[in-house]
C-alpha atoms as a PDB file:
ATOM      1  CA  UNK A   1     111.208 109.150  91.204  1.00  0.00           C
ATOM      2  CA  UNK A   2     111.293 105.419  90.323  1.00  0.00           C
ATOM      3  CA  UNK A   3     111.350 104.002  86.896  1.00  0.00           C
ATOM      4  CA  UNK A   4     111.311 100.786  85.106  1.00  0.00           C
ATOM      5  CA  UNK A   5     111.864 100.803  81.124  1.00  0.00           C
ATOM      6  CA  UNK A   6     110.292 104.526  81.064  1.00  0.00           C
ATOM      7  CA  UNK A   7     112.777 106.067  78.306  1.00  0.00           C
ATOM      8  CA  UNK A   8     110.228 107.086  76.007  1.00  0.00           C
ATOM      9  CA  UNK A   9     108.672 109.501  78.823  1.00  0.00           C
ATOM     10  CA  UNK A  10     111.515 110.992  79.994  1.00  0.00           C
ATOM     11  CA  UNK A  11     112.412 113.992  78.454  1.00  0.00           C
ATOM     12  CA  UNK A  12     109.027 115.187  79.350  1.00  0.00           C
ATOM     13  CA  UNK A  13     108.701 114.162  83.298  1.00  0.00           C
ATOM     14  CA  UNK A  14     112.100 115.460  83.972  1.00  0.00           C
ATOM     15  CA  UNK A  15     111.938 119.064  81.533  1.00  0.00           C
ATOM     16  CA  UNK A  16     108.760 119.582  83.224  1.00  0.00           C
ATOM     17  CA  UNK A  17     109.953 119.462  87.149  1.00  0.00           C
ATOM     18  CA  UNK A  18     109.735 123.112  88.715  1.00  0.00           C
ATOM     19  CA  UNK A  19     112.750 125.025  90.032  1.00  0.00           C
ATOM     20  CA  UNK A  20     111.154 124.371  93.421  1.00  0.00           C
ATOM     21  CA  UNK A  21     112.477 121.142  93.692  1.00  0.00           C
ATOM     22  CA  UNK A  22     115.768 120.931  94.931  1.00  0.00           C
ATOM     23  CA  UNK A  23     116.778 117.315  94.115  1.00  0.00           C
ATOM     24  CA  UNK A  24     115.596 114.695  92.915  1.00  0.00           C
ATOM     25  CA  UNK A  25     116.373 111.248  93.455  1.00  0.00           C
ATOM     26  CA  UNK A  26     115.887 108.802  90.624  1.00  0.00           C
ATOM     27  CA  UNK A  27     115.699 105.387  91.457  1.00  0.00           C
ATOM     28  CA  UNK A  28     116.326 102.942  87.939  1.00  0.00           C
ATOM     29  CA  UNK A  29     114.777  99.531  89.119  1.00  0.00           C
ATOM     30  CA  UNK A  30     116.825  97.601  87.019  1.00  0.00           C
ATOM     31  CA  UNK A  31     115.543  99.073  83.484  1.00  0.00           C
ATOM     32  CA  UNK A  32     116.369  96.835  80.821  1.00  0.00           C
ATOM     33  CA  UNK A  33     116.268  99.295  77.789  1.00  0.00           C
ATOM     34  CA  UNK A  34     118.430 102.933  77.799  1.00  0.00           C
ATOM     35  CA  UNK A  35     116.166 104.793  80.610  1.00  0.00           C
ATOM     36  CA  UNK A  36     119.416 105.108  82.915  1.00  0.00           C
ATOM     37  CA  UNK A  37     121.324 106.926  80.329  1.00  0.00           C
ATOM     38  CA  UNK A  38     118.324 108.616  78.806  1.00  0.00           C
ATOM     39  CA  UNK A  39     117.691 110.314  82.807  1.00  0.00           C
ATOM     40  CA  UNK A  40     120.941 111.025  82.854  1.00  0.00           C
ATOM     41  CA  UNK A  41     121.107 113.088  79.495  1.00  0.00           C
ATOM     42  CA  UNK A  42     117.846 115.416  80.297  1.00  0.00           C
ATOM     43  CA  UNK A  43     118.741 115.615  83.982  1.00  0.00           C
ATOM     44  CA  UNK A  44     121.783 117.945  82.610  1.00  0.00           C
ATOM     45  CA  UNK A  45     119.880 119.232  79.848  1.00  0.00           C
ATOM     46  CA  UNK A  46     117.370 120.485  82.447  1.00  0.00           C
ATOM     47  CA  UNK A  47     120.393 122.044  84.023  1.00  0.00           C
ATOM     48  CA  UNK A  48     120.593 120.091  87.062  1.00  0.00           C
ATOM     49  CA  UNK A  49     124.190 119.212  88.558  1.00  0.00           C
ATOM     50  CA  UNK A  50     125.047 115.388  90.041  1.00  0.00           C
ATOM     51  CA  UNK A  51     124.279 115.632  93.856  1.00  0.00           C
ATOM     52  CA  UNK A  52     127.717 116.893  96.110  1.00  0.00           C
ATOM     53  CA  UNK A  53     129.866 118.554  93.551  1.00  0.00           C
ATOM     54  CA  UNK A  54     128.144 121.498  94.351  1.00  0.00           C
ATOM     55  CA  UNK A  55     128.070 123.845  90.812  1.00  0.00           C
ATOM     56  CA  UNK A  56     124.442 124.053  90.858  1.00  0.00           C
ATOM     57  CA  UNK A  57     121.558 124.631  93.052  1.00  0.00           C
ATOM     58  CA  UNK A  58     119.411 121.923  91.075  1.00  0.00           C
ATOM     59  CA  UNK A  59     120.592 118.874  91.516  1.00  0.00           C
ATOM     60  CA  UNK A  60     120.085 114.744  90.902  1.00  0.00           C
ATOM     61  CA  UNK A  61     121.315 111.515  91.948  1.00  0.00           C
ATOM     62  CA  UNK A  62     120.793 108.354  90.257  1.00  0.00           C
ATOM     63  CA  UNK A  63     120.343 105.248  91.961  1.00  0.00           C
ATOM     64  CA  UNK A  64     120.457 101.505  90.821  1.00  0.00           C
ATOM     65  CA  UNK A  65     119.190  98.909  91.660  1.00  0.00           C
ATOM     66  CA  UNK A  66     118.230  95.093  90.289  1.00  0.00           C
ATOM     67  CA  UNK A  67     114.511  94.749  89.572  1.00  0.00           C
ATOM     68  CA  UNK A  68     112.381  94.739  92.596  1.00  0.00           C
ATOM     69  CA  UNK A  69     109.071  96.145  91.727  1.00  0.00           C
ATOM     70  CA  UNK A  70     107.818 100.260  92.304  1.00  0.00           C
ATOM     71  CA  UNK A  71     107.632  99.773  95.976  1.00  0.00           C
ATOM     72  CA  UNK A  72     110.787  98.765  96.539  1.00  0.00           C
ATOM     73  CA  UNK A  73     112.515 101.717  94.406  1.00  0.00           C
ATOM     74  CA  UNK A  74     110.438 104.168  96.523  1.00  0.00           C
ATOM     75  CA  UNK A  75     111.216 102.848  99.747  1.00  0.00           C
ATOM     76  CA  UNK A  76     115.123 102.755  98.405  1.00  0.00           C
ATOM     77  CA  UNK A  77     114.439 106.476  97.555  1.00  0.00           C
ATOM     78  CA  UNK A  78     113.022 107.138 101.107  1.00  0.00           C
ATOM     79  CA  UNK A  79     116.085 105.344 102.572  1.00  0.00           C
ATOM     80  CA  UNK A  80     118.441 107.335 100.864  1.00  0.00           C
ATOM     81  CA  UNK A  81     116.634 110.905 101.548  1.00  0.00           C
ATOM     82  CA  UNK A  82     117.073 109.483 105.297  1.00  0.00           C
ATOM     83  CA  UNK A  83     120.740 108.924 104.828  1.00  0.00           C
ATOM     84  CA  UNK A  84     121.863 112.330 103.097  1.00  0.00           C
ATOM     85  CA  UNK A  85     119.810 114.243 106.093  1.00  0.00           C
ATOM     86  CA  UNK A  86     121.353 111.727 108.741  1.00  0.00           C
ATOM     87  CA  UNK A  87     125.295 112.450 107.258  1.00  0.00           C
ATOM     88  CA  UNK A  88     124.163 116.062 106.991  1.00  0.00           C
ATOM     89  CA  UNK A  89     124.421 116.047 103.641  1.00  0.00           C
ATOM     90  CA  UNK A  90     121.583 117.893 102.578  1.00  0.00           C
ATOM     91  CA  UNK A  91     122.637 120.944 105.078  1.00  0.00           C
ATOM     92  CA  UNK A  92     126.255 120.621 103.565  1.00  0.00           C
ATOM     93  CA  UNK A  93     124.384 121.144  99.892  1.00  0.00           C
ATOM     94  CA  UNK A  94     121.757 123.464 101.062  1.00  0.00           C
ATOM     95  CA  UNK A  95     122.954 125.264 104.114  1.00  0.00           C
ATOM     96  CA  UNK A  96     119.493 127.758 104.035  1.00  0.00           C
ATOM     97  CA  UNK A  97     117.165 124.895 104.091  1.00  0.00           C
ATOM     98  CA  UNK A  98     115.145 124.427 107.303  1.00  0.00           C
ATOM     99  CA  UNK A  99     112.328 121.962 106.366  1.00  0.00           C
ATOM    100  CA  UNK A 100     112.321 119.379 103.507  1.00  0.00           C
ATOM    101  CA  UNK A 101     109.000 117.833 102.012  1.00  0.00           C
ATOM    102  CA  UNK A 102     109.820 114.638 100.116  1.00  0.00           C
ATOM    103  CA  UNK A 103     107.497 113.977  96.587  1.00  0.00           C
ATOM    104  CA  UNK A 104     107.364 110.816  95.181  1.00  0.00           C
ATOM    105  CA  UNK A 105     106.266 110.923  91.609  1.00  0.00           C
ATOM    106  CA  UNK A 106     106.259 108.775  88.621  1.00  0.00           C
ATOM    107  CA  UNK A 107     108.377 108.691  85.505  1.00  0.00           C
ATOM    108  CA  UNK A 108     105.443 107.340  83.371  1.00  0.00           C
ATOM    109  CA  UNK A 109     104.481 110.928  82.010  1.00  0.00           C
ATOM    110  CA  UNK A 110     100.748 110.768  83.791  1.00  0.00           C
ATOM    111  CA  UNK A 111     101.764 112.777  86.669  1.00  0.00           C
ATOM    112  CA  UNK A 112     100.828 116.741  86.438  1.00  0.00           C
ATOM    113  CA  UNK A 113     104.581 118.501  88.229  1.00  0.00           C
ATOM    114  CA  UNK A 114     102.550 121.685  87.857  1.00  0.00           C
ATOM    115  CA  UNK A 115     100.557 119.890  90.871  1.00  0.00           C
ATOM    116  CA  UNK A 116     103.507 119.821  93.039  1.00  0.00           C
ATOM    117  CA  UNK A 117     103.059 123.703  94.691  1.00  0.00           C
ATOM    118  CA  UNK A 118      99.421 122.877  95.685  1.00  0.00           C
ATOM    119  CA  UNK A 119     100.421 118.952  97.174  1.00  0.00           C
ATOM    120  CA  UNK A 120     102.963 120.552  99.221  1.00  0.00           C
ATOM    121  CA  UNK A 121     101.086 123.286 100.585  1.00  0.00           C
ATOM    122  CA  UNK A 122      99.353 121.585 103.426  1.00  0.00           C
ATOM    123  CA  UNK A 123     103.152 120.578 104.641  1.00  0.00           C
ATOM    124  CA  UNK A 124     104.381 123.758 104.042  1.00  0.00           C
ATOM    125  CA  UNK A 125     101.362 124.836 106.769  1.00  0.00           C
ATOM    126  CA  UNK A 126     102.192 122.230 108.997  1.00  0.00           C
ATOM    127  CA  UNK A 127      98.884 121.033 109.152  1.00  0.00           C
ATOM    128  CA  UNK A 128      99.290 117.336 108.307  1.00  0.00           C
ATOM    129  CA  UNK A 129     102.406 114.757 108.137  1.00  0.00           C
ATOM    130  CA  UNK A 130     101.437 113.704 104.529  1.00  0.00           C
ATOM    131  CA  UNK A 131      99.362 114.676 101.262  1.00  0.00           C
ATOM    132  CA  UNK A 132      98.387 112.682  98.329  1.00  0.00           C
ATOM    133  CA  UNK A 133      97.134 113.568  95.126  1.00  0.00           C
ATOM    134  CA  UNK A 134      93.219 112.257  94.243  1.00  0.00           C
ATOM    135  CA  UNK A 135      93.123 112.062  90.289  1.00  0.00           C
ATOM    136  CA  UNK A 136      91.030 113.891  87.927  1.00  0.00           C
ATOM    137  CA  UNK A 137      90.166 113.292  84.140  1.00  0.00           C
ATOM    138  CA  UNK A 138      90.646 109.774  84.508  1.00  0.00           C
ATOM    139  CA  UNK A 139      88.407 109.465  81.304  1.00  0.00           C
ATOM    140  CA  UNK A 140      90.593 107.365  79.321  1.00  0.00           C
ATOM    141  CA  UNK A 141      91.172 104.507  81.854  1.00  0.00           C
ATOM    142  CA  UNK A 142      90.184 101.277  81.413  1.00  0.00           C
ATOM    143  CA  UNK A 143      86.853  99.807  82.708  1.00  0.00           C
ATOM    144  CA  UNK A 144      88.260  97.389  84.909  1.00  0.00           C
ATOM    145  CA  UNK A 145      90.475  99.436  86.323  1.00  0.00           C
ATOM    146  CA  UNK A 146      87.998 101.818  87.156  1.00  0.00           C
ATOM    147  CA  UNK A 147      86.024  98.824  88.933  1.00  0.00           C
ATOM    148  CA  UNK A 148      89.162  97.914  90.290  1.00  0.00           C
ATOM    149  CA  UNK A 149      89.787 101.630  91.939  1.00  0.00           C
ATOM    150  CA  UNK A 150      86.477 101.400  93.384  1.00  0.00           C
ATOM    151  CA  UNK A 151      85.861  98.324  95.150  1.00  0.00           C
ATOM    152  CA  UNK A 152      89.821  98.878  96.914  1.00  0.00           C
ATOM    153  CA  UNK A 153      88.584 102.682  97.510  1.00  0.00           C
ATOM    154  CA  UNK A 154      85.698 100.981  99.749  1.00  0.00           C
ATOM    155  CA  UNK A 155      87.880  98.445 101.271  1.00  0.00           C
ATOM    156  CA  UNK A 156      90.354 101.050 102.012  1.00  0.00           C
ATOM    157  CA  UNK A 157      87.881 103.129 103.690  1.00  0.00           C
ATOM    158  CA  UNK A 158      86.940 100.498 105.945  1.00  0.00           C
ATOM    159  CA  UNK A 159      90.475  98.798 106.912  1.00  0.00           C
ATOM    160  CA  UNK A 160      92.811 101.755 106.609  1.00  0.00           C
ATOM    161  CA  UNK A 161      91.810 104.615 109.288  1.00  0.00           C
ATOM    162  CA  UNK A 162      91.051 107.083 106.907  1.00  0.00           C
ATOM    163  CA  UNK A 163      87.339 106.543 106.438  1.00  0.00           C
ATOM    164  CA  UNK A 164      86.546 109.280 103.918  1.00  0.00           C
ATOM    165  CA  UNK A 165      89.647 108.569 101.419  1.00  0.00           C
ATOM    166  CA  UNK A 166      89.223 108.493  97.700  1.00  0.00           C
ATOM    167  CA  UNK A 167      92.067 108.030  95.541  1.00  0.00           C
ATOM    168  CA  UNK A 168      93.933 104.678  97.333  1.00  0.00           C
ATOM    169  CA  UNK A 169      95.800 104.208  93.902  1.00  0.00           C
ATOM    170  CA  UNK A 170      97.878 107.285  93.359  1.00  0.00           C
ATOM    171  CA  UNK A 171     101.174 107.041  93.327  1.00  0.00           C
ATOM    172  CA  UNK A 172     101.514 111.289  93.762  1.00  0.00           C
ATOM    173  CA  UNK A 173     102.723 112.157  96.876  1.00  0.00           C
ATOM    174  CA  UNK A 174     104.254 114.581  99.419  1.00  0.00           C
ATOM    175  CA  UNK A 175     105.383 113.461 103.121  1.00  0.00           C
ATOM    176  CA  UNK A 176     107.370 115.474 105.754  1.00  0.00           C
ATOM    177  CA  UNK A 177     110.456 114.167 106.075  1.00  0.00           C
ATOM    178  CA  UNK A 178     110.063 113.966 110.057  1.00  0.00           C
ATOM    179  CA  UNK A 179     107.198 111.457 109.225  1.00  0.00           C
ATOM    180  CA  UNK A 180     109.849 109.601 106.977  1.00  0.00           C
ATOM    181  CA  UNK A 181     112.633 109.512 109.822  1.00  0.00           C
ATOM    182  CA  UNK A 182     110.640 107.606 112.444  1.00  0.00           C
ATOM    183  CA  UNK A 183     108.674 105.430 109.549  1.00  0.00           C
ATOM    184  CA  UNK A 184     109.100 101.457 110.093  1.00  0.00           C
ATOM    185  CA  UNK A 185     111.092 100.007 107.270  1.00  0.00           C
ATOM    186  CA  UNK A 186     111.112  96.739 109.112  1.00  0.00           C
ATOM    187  CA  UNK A 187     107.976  95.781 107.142  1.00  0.00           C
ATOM    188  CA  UNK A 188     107.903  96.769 102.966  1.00  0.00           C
ATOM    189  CA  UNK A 189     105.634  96.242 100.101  1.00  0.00           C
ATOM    190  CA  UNK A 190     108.051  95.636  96.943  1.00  0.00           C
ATOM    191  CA  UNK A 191     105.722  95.696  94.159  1.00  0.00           C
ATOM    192  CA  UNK A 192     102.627  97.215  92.743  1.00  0.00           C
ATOM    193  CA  UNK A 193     100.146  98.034  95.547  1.00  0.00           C
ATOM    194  CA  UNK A 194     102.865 100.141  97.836  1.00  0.00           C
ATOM    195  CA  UNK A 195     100.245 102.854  97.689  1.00  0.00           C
ATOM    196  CA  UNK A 196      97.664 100.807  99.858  1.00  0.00           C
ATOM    197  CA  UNK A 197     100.458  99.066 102.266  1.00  0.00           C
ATOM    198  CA  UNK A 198     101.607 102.684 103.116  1.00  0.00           C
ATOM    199  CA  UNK A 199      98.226 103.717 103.361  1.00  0.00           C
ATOM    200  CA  UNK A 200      97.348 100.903 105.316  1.00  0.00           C
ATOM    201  CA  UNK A 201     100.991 101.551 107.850  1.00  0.00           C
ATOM    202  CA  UNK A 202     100.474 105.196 108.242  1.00  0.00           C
ATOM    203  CA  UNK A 203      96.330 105.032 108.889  1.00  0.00           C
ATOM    204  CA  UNK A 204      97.118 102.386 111.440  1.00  0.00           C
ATOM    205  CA  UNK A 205      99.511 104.405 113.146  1.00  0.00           C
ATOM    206  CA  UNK A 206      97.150 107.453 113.017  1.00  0.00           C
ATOM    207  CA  UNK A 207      99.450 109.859 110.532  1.00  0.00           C
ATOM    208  CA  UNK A 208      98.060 112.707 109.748  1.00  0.00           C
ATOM    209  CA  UNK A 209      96.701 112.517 105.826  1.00  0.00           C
ATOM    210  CA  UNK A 210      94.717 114.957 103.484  1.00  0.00           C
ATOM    211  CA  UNK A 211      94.229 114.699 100.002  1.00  0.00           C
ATOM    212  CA  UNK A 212      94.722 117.181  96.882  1.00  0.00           C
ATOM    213  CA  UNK A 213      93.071 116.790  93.676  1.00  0.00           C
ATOM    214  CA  UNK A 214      95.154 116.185  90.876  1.00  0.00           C
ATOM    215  CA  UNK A 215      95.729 115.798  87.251  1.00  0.00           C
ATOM    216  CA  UNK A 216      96.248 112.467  85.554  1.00  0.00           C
ATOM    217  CA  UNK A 217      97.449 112.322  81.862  1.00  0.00           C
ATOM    218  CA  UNK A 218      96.371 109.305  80.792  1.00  0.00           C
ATOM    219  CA  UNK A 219      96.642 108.539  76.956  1.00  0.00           C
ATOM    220  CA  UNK A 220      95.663 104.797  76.999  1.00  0.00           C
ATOM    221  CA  UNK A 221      98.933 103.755  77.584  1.00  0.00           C
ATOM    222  CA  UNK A 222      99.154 100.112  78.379  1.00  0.00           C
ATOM    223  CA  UNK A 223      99.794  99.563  82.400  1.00  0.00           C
ATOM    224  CA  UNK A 224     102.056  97.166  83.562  1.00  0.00           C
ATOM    225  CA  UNK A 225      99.630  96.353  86.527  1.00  0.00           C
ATOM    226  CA  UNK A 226      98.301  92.663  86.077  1.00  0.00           C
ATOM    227  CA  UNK A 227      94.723  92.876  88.184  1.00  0.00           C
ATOM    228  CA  UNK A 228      94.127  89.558  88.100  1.00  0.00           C
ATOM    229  CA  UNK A 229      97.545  89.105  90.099  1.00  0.00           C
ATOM    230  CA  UNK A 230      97.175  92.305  91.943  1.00  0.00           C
ATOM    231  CA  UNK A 231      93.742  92.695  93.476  1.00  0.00           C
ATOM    232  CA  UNK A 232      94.105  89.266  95.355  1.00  0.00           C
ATOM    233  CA  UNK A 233      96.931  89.763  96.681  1.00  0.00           C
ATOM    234  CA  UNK A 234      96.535  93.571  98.007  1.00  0.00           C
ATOM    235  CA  UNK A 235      93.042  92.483  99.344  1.00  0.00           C
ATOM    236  CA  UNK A 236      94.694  90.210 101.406  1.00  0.00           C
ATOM    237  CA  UNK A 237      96.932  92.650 102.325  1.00  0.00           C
ATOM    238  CA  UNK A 238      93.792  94.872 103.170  1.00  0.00           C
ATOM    239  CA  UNK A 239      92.180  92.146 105.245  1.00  0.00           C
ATOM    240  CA  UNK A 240      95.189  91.612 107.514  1.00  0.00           C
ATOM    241  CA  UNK A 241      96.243  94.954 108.058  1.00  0.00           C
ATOM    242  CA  UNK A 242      92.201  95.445 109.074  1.00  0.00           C
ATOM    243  CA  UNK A 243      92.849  92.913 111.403  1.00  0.00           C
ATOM    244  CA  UNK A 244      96.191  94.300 112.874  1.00  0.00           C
ATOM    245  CA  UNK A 245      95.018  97.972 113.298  1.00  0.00           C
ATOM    246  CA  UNK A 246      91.348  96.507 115.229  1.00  0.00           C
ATOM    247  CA  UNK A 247      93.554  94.520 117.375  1.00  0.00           C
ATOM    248  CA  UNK A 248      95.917  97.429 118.097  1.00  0.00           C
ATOM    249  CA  UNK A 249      93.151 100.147 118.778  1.00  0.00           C
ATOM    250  CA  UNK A 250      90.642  98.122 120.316  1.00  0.00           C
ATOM    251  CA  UNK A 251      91.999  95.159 122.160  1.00  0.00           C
ATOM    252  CA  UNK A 252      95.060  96.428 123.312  1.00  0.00           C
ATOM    253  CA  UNK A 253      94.004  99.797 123.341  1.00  0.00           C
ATOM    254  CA  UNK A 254      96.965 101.556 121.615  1.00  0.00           C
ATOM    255  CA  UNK A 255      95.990 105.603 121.218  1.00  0.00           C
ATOM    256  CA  UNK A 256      92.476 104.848 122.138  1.00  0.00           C
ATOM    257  CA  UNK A 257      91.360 107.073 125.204  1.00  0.00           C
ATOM    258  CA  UNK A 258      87.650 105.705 125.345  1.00  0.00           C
ATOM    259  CA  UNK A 259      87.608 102.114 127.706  1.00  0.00           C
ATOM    260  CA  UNK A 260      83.907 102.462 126.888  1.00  0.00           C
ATOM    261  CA  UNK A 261      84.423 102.407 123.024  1.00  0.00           C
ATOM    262  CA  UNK A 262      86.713  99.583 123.313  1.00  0.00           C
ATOM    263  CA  UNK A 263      84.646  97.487 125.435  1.00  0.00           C
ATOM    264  CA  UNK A 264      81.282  97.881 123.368  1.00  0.00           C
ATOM    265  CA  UNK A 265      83.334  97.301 119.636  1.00  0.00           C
ATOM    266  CA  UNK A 266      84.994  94.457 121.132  1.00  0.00           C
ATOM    267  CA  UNK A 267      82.224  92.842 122.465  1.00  0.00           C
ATOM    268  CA  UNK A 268      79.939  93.691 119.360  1.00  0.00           C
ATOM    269  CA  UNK A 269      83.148  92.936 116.488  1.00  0.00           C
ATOM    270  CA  UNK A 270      83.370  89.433 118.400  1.00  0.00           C
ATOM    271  CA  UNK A 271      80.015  88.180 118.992  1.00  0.00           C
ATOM    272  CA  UNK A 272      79.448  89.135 115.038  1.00  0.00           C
ATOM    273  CA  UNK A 273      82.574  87.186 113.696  1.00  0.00           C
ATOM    274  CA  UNK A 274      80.567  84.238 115.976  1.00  0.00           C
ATOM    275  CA  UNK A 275      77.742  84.947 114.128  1.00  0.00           C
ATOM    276  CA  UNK A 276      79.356  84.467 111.009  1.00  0.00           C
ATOM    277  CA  UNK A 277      80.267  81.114 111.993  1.00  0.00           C
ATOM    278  CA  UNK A 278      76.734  80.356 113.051  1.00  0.00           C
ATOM    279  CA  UNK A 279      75.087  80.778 109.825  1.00  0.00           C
ATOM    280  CA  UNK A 280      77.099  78.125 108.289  1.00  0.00           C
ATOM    281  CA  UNK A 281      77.155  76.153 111.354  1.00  0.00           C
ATOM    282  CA  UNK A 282      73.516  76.231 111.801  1.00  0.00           C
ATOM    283  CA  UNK A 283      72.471  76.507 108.215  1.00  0.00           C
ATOM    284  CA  UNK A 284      68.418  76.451 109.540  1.00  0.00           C
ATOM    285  CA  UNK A 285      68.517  79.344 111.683  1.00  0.00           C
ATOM    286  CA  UNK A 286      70.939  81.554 109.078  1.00  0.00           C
ATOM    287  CA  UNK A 287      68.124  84.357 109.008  1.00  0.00           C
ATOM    288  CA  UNK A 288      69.101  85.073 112.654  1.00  0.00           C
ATOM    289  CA  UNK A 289      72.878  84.889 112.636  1.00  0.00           C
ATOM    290  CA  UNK A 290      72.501  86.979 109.013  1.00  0.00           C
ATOM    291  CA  UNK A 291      70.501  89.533 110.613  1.00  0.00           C
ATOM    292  CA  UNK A 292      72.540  90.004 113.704  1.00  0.00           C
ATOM    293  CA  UNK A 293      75.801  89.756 111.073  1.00  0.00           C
ATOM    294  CA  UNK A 294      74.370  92.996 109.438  1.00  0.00           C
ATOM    295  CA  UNK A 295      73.335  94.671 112.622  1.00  0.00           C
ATOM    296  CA  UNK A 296      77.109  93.565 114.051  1.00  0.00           C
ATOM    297  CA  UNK A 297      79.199  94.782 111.624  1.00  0.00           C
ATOM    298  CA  UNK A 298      76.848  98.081 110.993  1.00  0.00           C
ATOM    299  CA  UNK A 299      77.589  99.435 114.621  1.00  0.00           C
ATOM    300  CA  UNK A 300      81.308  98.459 114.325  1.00  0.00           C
ATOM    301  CA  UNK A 301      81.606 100.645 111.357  1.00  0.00           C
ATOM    302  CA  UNK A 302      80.277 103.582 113.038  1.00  0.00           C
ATOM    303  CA  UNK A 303      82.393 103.282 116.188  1.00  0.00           C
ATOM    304  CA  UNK A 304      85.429 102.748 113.759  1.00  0.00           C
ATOM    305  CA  UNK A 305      84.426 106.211 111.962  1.00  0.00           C
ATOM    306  CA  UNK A 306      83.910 108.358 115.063  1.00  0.00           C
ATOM    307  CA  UNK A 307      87.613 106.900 116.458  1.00  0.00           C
ATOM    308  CA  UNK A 308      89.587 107.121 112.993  1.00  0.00           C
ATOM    309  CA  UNK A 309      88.160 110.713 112.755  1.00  0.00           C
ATOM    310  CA  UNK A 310      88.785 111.691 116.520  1.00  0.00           C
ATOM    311  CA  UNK A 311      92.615 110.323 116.063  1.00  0.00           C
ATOM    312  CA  UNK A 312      93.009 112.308 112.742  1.00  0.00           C
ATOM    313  CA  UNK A 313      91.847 115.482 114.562  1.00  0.00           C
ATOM    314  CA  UNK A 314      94.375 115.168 117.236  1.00  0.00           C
ATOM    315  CA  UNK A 315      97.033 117.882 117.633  1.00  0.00           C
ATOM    316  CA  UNK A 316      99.930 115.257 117.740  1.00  0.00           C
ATOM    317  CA  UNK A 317     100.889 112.019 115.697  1.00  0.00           C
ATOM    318  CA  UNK A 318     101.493 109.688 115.265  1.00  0.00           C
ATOM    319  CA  UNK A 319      99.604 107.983 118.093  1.00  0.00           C
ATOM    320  CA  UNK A 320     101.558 104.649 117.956  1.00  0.00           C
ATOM    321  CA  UNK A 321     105.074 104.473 117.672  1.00  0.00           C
END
C-alpha cells in the first residue's frame, strides 16, 4: 500500500481491509504531513499487530522511504514481500500458508477492498500469474482524464501484448508471488505511470494477465497526476517498449514458434517504416507510400493479435526469461 500525504483517507482504507489479508505492507513515500503516524494509529485500531512479534494473526509493517514517486514505493513493497519469503519469514509468521497472492492497492480512499475476494480469485485458480482491476462508475472523473485513459488504452493495446486490455490506469492489483520472485527489478518506473511500464514488462515477457471489474470511488478529489507532464513522457515509454517487445518476438524470435510469422511481419513492419520515410522524402508520390503505410501497418496489427493471443493461451509463462 503506498502513500504520499494521504492522512485524511486513512482511517477508512485501512478499517475497511478484510480479515483475508494477512499483512500488509505500507510503504510512506516520504509524506510530509502526519500520514506515518496516522497509519500507524488505525493499523492497531484495526487490530493488526507490527510484523514478527507474533501476538496477532493480522499484521503490518511500515516502511519509509524519501520521496520517490508511487512506482517506486510499490516496487520497494514488492522488494520487501521478496525478502520476508526469501529469509522465511513469512513461513516463520504463518507456518499454514502455502501460496501468497500479493495486492497492491491505494491509500487514496478510491479503491473498493470489498473487491479484493473476486481480484484474487483467478490466482487462487491458478489460471493466470496476475489480475487487475478495470474500473467502474468512473462518472465523476474529469474530462481530460477520461480522454487521457482512452487514447493510452489504444496505445496500450497495440504496444503492450495484451491486445484486448481496458483499464491501463488502475493501480488495483493482485500478482502471484512466483511471478514477483523471477520479475526484473533491473529496470523501474519511479513515478506516476508504473501501471503502464509493468504492463508494458510483463506483456512483453508474455505473463499471464486477466482483468476484474472494479469499483472506483471517486468524489472529485483533486489528482496529483500532472497530464501535461505525464502523457509525454509514458507515450514515450509506450513507443519504446513497442519497439523492444517487436524486436524481441519477431527479429530475434524470442517465444515465437512460427519462422513463417516472423518472416512475413518483419518483412511487411520494415518495408512500411520505409514507407513512412518515403512520403516525406518524396512528397509527390505521398498517395502511394500513404496507402501502402495503411495497408503496412494494418497486416502487422493482425499478425501482432493472433501471436499476443496464441502466447497468452499457452500453458506455461512466462515465455522470456
Amino acid at each position: 500500500m503506498p502513500a504520499y500525504n494521504e492522512e485524511e483517507h486513512l482511517k477508512d482504507t485501512i478499517s475497511s481491509i478484510p480479515e483475508i489479508v494477512d499483512l500488509i505492507l505500507f510503504i510512506n513515500d516520504g509524506s510530509t504531513d502526519s500520514t506515518l503516524e496516522t497509519a500507524n494509529k488505525h493499523f492497531i485500531e484495526s487490530n493488526r499487530s507490527n510484523f514478527g512479534n507474533g501476538i496477532s494473526e493480522l499484521n503490518y509493517k511500515i516502511i519509509t522511504q524519501e520521496n520517490q514517486g508511487v512506482g517506486s514505493a510499490v516496487v520497494r513493497g514488492l522488494k520487501e514481500i521478496i525478502k520476508l519469503d526469501k529469509n522465511n519469514q513469512l513461513k516463520k509468521q504463518f507456518p499454514n500458508k502455502n501460496k501468497w497472492i500479493v495486492i497492491i492497492m491505494d491509500s487514496d480512499g478510491q479503491m473498493d477492498s470489498n473487491d479484493i475476494p473476486e481480484l484474487i480469485k483467478p490466482l487462487v485458480n491458478n489460471s493466470v500469474d496476475h489480475v487487475k482491476g478495470n474500473r467502474v462508475g468512473l462518472e465523476g472523473m474529469p474530462k481530460i482524464r477520461k480522454i487521457g485513459s482512452y487514447l493510452l488504452k489504444k496505445l496500450m493495446r497495440v504496444a503492450s501484448g495484451y491486445p484486448k486490455i481496458n483499464d491501463t490506469q488502475s493501480g488495483f492489483r493482485a500478482i502471484n508471488l512466483e511471478m514477483i520472485k523471477i520479475w526484473d527489478f533491473n529496470t523501474k518506473w519511479d513515478d506516476y505511470g508504473y501501471t503502464n511500464w509493468w504492463l508494458l514488462e510483463s506483456g512483453r515477457r508474455s505473463f499471464k494477465l486477466k482483468e476484474i471489474e472494479v469499483k472506483s470511488i471517486y468524489k472529485g478529489e483533486k489528482s496529483k497526476l500532472k497530464i501535461r507532464r505525464f502523457l509525454p513522457k509514458v507515450s514515450l515509454l509506450i513507443f519504446k517498449s513497442l519497439w523492444k517487445r517487436g524486436w524481441q518476438w519477431y527479429v530475434l524470435g524470442r517465444g515465437t514458434e512460427s519462422k513463417k510469422l516472423r518472416i512475413t511481419f518483419c518483412i511487411i513492419w520494415f518495408t512500411t517504416i520505409f514507407s513512412l520515410f518515403g512520403m516525406i522524402l518524396f512528397s509527390k508520390h505521398y498517395i502511394y507510400f500513404l496507402t501502402y503505410s495503411i495497408f503496412g501497418l494494418f497486416i502487422t496489427r493482425k499478425l501482432d493479435v493472433v501471436e499476443s493471443e496464441r502466447r497468452l493461451n499457452q500453458p506455461n509463462s512466462p515465455l522470456i526469461n
